[in-house]
N, C-alpha and C. Protein backbone atom coordinates (compact mmCIF):
# COMPACT_ATOMS: atom_id res chain seq x y z
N UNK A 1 20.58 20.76 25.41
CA UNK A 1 19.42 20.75 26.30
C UNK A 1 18.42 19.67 25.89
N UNK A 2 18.35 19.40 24.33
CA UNK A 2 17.12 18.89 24.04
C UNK A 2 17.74 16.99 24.66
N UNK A 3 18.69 16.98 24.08
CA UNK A 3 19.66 15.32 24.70
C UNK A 3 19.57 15.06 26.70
N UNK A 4 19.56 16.25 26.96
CA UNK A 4 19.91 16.46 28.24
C UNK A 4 18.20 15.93 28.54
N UNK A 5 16.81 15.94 27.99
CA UNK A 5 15.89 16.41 28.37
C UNK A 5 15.14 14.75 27.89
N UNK A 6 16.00 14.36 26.95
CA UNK A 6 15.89 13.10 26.13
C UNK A 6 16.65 11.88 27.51
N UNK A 7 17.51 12.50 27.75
CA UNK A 7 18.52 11.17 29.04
C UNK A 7 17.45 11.32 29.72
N UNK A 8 17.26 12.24 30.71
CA UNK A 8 16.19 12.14 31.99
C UNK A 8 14.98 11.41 31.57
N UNK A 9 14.52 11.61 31.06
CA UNK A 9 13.07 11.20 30.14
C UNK A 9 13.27 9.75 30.10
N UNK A 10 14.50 9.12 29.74
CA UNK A 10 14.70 8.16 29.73
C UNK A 10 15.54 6.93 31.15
N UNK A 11 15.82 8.13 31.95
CA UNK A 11 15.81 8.01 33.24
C UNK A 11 14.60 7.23 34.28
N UNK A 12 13.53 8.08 34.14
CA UNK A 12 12.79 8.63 35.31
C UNK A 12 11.61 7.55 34.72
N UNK A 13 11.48 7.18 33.07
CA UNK A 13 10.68 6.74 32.63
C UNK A 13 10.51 4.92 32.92
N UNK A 14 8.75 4.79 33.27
CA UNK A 14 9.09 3.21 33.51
C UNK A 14 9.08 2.27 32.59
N UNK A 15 9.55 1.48 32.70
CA UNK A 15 10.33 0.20 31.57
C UNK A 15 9.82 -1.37 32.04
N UNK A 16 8.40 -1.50 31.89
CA UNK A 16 7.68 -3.11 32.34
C UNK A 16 7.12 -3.60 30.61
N UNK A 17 7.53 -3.93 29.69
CA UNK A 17 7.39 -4.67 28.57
C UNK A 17 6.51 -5.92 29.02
N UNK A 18 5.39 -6.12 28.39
CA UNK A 18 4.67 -6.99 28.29
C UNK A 18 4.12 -7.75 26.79
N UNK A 19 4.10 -9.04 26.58
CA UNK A 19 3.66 -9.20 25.46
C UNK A 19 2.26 -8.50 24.94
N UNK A 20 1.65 -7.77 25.61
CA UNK A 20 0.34 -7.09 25.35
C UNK A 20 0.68 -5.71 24.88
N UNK A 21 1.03 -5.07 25.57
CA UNK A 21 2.31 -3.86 25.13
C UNK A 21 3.29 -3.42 23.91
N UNK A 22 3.70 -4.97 23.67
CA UNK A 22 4.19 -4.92 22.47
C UNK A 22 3.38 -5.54 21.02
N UNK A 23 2.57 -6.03 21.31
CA UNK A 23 1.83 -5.77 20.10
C UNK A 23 1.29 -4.78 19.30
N UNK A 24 0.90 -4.70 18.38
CA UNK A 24 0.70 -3.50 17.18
C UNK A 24 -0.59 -3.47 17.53
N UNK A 25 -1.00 -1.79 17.42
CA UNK A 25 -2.52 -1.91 18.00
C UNK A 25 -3.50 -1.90 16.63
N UNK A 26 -4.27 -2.02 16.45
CA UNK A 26 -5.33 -2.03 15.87
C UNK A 26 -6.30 -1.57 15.88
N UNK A 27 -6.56 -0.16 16.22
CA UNK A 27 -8.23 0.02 16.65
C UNK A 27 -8.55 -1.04 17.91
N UNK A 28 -8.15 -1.03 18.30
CA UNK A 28 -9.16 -1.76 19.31
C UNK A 28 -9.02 -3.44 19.52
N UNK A 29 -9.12 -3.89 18.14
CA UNK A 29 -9.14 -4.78 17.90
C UNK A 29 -7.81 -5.62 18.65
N UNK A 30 -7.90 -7.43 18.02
CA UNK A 30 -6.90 -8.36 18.49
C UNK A 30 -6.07 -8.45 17.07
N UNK A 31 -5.31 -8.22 17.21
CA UNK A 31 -4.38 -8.18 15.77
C UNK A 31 -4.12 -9.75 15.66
N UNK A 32 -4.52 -9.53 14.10
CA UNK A 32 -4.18 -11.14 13.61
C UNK A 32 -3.27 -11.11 12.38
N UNK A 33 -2.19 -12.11 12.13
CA UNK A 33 -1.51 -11.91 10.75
C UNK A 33 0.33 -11.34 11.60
N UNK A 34 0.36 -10.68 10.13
CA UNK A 34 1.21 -10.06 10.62
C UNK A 34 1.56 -8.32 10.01
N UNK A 35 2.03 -7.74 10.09
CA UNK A 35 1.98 -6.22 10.80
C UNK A 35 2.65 -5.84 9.75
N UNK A 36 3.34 -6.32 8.74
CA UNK A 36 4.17 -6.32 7.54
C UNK A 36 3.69 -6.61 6.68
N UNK A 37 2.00 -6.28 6.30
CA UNK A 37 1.36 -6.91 5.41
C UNK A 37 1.39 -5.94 4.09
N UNK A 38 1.17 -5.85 2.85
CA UNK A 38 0.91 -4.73 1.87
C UNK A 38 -0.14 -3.79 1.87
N UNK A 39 0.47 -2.60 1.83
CA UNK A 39 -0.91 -1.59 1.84
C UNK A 39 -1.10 -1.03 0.75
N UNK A 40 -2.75 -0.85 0.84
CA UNK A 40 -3.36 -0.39 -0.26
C UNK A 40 -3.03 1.13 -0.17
N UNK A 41 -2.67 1.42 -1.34
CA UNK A 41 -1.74 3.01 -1.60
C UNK A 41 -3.26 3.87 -1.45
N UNK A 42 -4.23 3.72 -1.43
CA UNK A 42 -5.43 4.23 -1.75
C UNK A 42 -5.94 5.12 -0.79
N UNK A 43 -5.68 4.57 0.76
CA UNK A 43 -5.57 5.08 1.50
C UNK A 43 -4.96 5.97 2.15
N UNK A 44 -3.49 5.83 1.49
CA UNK A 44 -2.43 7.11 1.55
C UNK A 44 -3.13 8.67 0.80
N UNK A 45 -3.58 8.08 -0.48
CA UNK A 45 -4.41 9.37 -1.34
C UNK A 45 -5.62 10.06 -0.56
N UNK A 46 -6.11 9.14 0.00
CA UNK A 46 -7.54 9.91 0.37
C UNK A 46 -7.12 10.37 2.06
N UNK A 47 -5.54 10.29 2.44
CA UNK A 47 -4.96 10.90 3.76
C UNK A 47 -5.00 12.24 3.28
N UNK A 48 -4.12 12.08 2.30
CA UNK A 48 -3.64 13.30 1.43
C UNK A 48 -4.71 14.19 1.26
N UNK A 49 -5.92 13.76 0.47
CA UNK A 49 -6.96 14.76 0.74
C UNK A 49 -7.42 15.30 1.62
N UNK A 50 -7.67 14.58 2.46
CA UNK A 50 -7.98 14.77 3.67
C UNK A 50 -6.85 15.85 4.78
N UNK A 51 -5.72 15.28 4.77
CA UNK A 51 -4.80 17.09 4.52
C UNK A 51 -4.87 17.78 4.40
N UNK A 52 -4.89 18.17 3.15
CA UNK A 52 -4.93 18.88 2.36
C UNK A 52 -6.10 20.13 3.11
N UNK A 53 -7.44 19.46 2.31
CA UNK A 53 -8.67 20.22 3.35
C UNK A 53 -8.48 20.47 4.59
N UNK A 54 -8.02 20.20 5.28
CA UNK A 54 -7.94 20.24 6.94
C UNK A 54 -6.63 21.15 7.28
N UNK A 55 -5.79 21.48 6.22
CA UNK A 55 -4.66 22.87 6.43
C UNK A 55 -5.61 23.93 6.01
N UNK A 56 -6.75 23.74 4.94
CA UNK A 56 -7.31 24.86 4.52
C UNK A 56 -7.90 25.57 5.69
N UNK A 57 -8.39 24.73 6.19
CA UNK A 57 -9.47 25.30 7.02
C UNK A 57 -8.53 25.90 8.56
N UNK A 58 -6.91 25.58 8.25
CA UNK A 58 -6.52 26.80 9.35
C UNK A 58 -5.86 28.23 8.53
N UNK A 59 -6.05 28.06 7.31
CA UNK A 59 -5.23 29.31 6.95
C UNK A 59 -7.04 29.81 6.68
N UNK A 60 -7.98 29.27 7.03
CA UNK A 60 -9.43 30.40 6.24
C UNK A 60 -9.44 31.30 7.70
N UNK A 61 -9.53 30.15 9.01
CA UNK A 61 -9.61 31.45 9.85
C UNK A 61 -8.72 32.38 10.31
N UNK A 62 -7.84 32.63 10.07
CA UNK A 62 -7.18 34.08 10.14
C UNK A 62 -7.49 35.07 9.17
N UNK A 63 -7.95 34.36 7.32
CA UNK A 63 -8.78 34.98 6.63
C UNK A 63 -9.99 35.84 7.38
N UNK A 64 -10.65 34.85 7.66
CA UNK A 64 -12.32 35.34 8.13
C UNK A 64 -11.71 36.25 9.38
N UNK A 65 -10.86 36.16 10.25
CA UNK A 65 -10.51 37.20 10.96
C UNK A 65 -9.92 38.76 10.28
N UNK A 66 -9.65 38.78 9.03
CA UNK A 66 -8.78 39.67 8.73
C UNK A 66 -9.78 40.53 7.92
N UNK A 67 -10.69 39.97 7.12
CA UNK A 67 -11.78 40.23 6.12
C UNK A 67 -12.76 40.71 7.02
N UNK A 68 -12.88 40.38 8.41
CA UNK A 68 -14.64 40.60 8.84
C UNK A 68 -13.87 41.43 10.29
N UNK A 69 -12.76 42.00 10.22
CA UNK A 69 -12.37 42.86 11.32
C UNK A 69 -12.74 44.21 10.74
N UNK A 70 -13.67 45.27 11.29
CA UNK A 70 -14.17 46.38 11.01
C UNK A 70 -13.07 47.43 11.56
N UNK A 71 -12.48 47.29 12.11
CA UNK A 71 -11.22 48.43 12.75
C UNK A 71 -10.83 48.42 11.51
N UNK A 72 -9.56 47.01 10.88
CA UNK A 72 -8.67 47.22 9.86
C UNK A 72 -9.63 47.59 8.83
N UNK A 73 -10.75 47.24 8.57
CA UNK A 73 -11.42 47.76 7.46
C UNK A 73 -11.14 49.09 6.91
N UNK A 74 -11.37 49.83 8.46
CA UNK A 74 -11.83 51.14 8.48
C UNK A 74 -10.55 52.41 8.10
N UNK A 75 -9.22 51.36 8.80
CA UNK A 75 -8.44 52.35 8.84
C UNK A 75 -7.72 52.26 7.35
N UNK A 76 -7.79 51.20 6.62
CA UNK A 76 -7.47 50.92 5.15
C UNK A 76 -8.13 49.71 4.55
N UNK A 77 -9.38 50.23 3.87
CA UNK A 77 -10.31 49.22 3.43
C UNK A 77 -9.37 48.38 2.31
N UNK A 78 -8.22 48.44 1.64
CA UNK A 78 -7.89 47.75 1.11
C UNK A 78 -7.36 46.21 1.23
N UNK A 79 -7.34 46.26 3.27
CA UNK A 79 -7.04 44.91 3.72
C UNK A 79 -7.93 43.68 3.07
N UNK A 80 -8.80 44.45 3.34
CA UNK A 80 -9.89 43.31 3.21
C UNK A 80 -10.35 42.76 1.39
N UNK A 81 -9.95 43.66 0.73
CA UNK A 81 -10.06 43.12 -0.50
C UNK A 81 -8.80 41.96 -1.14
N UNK A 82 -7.72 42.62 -0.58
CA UNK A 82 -6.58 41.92 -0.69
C UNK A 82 -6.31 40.49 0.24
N UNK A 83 -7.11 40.61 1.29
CA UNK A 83 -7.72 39.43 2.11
C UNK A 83 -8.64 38.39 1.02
N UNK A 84 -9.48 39.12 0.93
CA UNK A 84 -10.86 38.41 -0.12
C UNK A 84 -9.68 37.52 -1.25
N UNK A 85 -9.01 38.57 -2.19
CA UNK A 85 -8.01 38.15 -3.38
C UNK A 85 -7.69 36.84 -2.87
N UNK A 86 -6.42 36.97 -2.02
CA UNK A 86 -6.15 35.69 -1.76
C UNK A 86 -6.27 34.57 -1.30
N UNK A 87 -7.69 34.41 -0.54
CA UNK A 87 -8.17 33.48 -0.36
C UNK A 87 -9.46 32.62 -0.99
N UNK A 88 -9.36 33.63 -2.73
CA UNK A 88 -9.97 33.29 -3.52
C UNK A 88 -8.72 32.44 -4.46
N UNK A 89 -7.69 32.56 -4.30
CA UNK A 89 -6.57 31.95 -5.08
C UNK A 89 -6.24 31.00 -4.73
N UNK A 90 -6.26 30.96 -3.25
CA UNK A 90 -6.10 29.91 -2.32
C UNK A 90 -7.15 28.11 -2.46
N UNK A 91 -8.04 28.87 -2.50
CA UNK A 91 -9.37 27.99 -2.55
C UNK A 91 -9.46 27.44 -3.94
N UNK A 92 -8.97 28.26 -5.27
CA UNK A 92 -8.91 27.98 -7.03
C UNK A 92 -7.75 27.14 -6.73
N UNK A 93 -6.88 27.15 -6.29
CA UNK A 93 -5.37 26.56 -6.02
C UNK A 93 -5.92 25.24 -5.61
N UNK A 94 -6.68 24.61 -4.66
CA UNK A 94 -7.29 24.01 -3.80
C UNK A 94 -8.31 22.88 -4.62
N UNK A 95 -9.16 23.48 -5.15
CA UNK A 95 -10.29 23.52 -5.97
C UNK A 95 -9.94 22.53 -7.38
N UNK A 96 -8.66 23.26 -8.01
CA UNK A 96 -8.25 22.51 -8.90
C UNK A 96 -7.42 21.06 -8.90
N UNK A 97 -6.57 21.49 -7.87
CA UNK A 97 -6.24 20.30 -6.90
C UNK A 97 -7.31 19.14 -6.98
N UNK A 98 -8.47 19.48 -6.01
CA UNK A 98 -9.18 18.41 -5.83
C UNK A 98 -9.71 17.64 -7.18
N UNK A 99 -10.16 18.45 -8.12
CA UNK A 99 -10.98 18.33 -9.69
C UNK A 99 -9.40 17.73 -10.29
N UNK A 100 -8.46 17.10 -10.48
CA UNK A 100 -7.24 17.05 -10.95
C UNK A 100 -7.19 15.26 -10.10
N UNK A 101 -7.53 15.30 -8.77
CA UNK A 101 -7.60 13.96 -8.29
C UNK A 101 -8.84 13.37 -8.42
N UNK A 102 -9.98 13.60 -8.52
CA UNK A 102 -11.46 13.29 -9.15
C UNK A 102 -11.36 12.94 -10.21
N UNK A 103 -10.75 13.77 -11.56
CA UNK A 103 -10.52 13.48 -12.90
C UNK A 103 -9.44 12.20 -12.98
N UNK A 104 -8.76 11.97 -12.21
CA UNK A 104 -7.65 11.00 -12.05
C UNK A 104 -8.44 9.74 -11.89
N UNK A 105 -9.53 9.67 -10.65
CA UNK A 105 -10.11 8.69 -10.37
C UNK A 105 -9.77 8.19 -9.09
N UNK A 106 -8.79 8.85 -8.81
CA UNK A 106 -8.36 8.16 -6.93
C UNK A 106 -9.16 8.24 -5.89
N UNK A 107 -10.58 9.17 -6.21
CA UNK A 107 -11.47 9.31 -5.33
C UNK A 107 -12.44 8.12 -5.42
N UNK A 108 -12.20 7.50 -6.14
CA UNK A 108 -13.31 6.08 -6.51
C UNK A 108 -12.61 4.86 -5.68
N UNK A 109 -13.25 4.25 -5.15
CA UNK A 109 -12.39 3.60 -4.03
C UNK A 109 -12.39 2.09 -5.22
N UNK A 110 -13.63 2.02 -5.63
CA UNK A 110 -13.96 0.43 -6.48
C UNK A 110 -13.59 1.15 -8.25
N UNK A 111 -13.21 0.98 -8.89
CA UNK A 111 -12.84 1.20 -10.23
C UNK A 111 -13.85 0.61 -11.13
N UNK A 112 -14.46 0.98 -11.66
CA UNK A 112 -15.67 0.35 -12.60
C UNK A 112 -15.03 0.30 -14.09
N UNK A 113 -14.43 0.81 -14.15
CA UNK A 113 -13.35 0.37 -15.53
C UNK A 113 -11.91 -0.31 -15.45
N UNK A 114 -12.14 -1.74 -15.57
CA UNK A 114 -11.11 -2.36 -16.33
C UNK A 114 -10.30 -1.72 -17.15
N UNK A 115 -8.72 -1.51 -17.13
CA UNK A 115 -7.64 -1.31 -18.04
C UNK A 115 -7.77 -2.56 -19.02
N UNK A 116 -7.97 -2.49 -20.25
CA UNK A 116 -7.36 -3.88 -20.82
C UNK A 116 -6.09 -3.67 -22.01
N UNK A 117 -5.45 -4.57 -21.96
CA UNK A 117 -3.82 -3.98 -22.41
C UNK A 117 -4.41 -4.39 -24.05
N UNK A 118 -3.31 -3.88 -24.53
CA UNK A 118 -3.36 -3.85 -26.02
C UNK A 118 -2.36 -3.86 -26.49
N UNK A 119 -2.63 -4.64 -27.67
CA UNK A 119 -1.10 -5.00 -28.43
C UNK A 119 -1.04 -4.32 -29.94
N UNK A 120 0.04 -4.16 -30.89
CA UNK A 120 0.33 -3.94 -32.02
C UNK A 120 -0.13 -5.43 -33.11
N UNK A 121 0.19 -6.55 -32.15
CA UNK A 121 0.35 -7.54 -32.99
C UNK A 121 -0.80 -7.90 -33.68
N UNK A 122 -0.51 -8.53 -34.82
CA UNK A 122 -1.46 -8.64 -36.27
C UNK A 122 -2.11 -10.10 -36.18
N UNK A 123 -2.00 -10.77 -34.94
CA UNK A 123 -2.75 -12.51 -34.40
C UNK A 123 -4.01 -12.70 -34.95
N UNK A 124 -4.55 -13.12 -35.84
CA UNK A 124 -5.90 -12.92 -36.04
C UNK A 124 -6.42 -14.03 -34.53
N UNK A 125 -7.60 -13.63 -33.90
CA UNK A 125 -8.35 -14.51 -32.99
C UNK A 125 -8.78 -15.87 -33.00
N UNK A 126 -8.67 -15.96 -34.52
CA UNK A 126 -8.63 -17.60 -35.00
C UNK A 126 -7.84 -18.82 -34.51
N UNK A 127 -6.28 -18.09 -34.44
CA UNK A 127 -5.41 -18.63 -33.95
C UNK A 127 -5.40 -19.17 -32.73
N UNK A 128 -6.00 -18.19 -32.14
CA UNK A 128 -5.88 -17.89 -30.19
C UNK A 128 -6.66 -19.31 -29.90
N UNK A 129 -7.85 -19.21 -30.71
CA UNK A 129 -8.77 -20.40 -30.36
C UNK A 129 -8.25 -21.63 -30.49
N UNK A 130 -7.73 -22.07 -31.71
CA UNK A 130 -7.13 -23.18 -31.68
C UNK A 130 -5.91 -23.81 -31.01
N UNK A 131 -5.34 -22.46 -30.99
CA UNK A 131 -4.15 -23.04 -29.74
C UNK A 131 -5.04 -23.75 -28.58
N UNK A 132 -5.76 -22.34 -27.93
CA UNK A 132 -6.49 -23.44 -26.97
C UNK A 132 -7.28 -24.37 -26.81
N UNK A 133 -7.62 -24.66 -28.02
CA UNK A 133 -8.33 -26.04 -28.41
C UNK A 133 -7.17 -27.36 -28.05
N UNK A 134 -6.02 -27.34 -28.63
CA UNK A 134 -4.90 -27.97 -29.25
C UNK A 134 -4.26 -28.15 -27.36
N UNK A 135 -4.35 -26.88 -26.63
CA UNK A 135 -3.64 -27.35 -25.37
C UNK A 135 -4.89 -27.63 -24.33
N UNK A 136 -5.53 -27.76 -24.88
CA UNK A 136 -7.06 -28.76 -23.91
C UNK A 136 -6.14 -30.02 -23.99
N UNK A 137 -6.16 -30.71 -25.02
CA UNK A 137 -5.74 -32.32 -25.08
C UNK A 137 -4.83 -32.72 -24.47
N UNK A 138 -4.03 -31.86 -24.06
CA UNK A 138 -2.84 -32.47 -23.05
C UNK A 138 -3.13 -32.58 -21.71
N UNK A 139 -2.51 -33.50 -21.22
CA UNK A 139 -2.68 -33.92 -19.73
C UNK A 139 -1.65 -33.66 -18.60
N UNK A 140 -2.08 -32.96 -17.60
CA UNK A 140 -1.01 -32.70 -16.56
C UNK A 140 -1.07 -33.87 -15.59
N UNK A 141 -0.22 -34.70 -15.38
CA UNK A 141 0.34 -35.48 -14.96
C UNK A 141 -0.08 -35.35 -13.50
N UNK A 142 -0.41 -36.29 -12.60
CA UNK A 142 -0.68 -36.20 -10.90
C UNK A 142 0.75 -36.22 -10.42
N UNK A 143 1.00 -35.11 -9.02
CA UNK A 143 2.27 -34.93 -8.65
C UNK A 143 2.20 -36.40 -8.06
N UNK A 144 2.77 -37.16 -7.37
CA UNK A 144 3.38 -38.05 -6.81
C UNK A 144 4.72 -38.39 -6.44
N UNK A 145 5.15 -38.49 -4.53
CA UNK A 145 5.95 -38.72 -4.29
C UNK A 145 6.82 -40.15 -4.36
N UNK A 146 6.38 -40.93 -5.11
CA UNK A 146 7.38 -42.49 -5.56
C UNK A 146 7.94 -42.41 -6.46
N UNK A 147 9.35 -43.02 -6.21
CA UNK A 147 10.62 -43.09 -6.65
C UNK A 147 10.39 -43.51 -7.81
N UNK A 148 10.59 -43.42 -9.28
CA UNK A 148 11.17 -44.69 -10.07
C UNK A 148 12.02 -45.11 -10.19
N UNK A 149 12.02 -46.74 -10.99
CA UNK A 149 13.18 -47.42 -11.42
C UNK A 149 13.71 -46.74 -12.24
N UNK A 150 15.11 -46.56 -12.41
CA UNK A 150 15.53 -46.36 -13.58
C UNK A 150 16.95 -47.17 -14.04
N UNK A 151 16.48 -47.42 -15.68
CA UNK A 151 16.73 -48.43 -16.10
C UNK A 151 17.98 -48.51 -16.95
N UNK A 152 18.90 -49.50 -16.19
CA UNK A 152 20.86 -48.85 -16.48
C UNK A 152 20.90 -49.76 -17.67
N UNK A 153 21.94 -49.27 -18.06
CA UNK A 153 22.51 -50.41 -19.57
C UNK A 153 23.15 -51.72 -18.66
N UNK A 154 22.63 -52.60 -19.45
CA UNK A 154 22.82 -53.72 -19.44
C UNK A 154 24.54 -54.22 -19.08
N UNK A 155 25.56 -53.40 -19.64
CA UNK A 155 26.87 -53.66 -19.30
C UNK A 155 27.38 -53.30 -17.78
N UNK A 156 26.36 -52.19 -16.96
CA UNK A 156 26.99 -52.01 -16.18
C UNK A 156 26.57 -52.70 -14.65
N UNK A 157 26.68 -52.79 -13.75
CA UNK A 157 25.89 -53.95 -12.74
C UNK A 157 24.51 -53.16 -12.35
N UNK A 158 23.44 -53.55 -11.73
CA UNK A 158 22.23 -53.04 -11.86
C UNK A 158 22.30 -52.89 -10.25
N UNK A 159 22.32 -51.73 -9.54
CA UNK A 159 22.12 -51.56 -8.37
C UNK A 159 20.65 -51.05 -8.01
N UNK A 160 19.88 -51.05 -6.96
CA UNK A 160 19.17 -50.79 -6.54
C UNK A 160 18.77 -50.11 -5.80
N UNK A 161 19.70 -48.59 -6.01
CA UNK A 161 19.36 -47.65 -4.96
C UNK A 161 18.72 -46.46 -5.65
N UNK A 162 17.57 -45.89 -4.74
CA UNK A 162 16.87 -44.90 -6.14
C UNK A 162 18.07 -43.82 -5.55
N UNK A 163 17.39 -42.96 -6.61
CA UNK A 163 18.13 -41.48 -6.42
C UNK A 163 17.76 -40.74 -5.81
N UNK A 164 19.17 -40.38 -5.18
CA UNK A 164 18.41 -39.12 -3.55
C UNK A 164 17.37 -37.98 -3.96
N UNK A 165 16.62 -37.95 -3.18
CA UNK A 165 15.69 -37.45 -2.57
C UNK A 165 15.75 -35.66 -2.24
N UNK A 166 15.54 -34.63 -3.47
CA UNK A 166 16.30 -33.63 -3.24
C UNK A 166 15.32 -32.68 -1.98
N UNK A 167 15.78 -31.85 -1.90
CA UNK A 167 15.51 -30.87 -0.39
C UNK A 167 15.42 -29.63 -0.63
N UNK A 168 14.05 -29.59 -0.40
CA UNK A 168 14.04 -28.21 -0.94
C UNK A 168 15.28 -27.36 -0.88
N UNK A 169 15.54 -25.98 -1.53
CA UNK A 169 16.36 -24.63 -1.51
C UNK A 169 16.22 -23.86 -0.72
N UNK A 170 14.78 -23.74 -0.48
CA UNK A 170 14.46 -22.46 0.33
C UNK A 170 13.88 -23.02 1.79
N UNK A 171 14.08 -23.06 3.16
CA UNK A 171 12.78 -23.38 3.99
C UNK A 171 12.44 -22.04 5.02
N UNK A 172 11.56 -22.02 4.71
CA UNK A 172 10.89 -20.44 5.52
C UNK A 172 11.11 -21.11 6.50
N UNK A 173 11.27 -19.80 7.44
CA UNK A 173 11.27 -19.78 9.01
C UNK A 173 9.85 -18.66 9.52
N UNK A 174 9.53 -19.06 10.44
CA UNK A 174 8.71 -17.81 10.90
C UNK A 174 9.13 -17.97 12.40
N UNK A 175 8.51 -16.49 12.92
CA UNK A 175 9.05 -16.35 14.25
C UNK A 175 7.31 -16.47 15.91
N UNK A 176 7.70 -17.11 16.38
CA UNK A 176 6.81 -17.25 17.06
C UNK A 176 6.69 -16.00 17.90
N UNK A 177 5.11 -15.68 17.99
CA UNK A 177 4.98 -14.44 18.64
C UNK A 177 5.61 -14.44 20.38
N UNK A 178 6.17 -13.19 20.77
CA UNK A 178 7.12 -13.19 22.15
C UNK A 178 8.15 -14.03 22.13
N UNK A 179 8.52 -14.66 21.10
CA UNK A 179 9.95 -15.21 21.04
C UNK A 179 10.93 -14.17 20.20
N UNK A 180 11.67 -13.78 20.78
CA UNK A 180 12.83 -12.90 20.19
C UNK A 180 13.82 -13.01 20.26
């Protein structure tokens, strides 16, 4: 039934593709770039919280219905304590949760503490300096695309052709938008 309900659907349904249509939406916005870009995991966490809280708040009201119904009260007041119980466990369950991602720090969107790595090794800082004293003095060379001569032994005849010209390995392609 559900295939049967999936064909028609796909029947009856209209099919006008436009390059406007197929772009990735954005809020609103004109999307620029491209749609495959890296995401900040940060935002996944604070979904998650945001979850999280927002299931609570459908399992509280059937709570608050079950706790503040005076019939079931009446006919076995123990509903309602056993109501109260668990949605005090619920909320500690919840509670610790949140204090567990706070203590983590994922709720801080900007990090005010630097990690800085650390080593075993015994380098005194003395060293460090003079290396980089020592690789100041060297000179990086300007790229430039002209050929040089290069210079054959004397026994063999001296031709004059430089050496080919290598090509790159890799050449990106990109795809122009609505070309497919």
């Amino acid at each position: 039934m559900v295939c049967v309900a999936f064909f028609i659907a796909r029947l009856i349904s209209p099919s006008n593709p436009t390059p406007e249509k197929l772009t990735s939406y954005e809020c609103g916005e004109e999307p620029t770039g491209n749609a495959w870009l890296p995401f900040n995991s940060r935002f996944y966490v604070i979904a998650l919280v945001f979850l999280l809280f927002d299931v609570e708040m459908v399992f509280i009201f059937p709570w608050a219905i079950v706790f503040g119904s005076h019939e079931m009260n009446s006919m076995d007041p123990r509903w309602g304590w056993l109501a109260l119980t668990e949605m005090f466990i619920f909320l500690g369950i919840l509670i610790l949760g949140l204090a567990y991602v706070w203590v983590k720090g994922d709720l801080e969107w900007i990090k005010a503490k630097p990690i800085v790595p650390t080593t075993d090794a015994s380098i005194p800082a003395s060293l460090y300096e003079k290396l980089n004293l020592e690789q100041s003095a060297y000179k990086v060379k300007a790229f430039a695309m002209e050929v040089q001569e290069v210079a054959l032994p004397a026994t063999t005849e001296a031709v004059a052709t430089p050496p080919p010209i290598r090509k790159p390995m890799f050449k990106p392609t990109f795809k122009k938008p609505g070309n497919e």
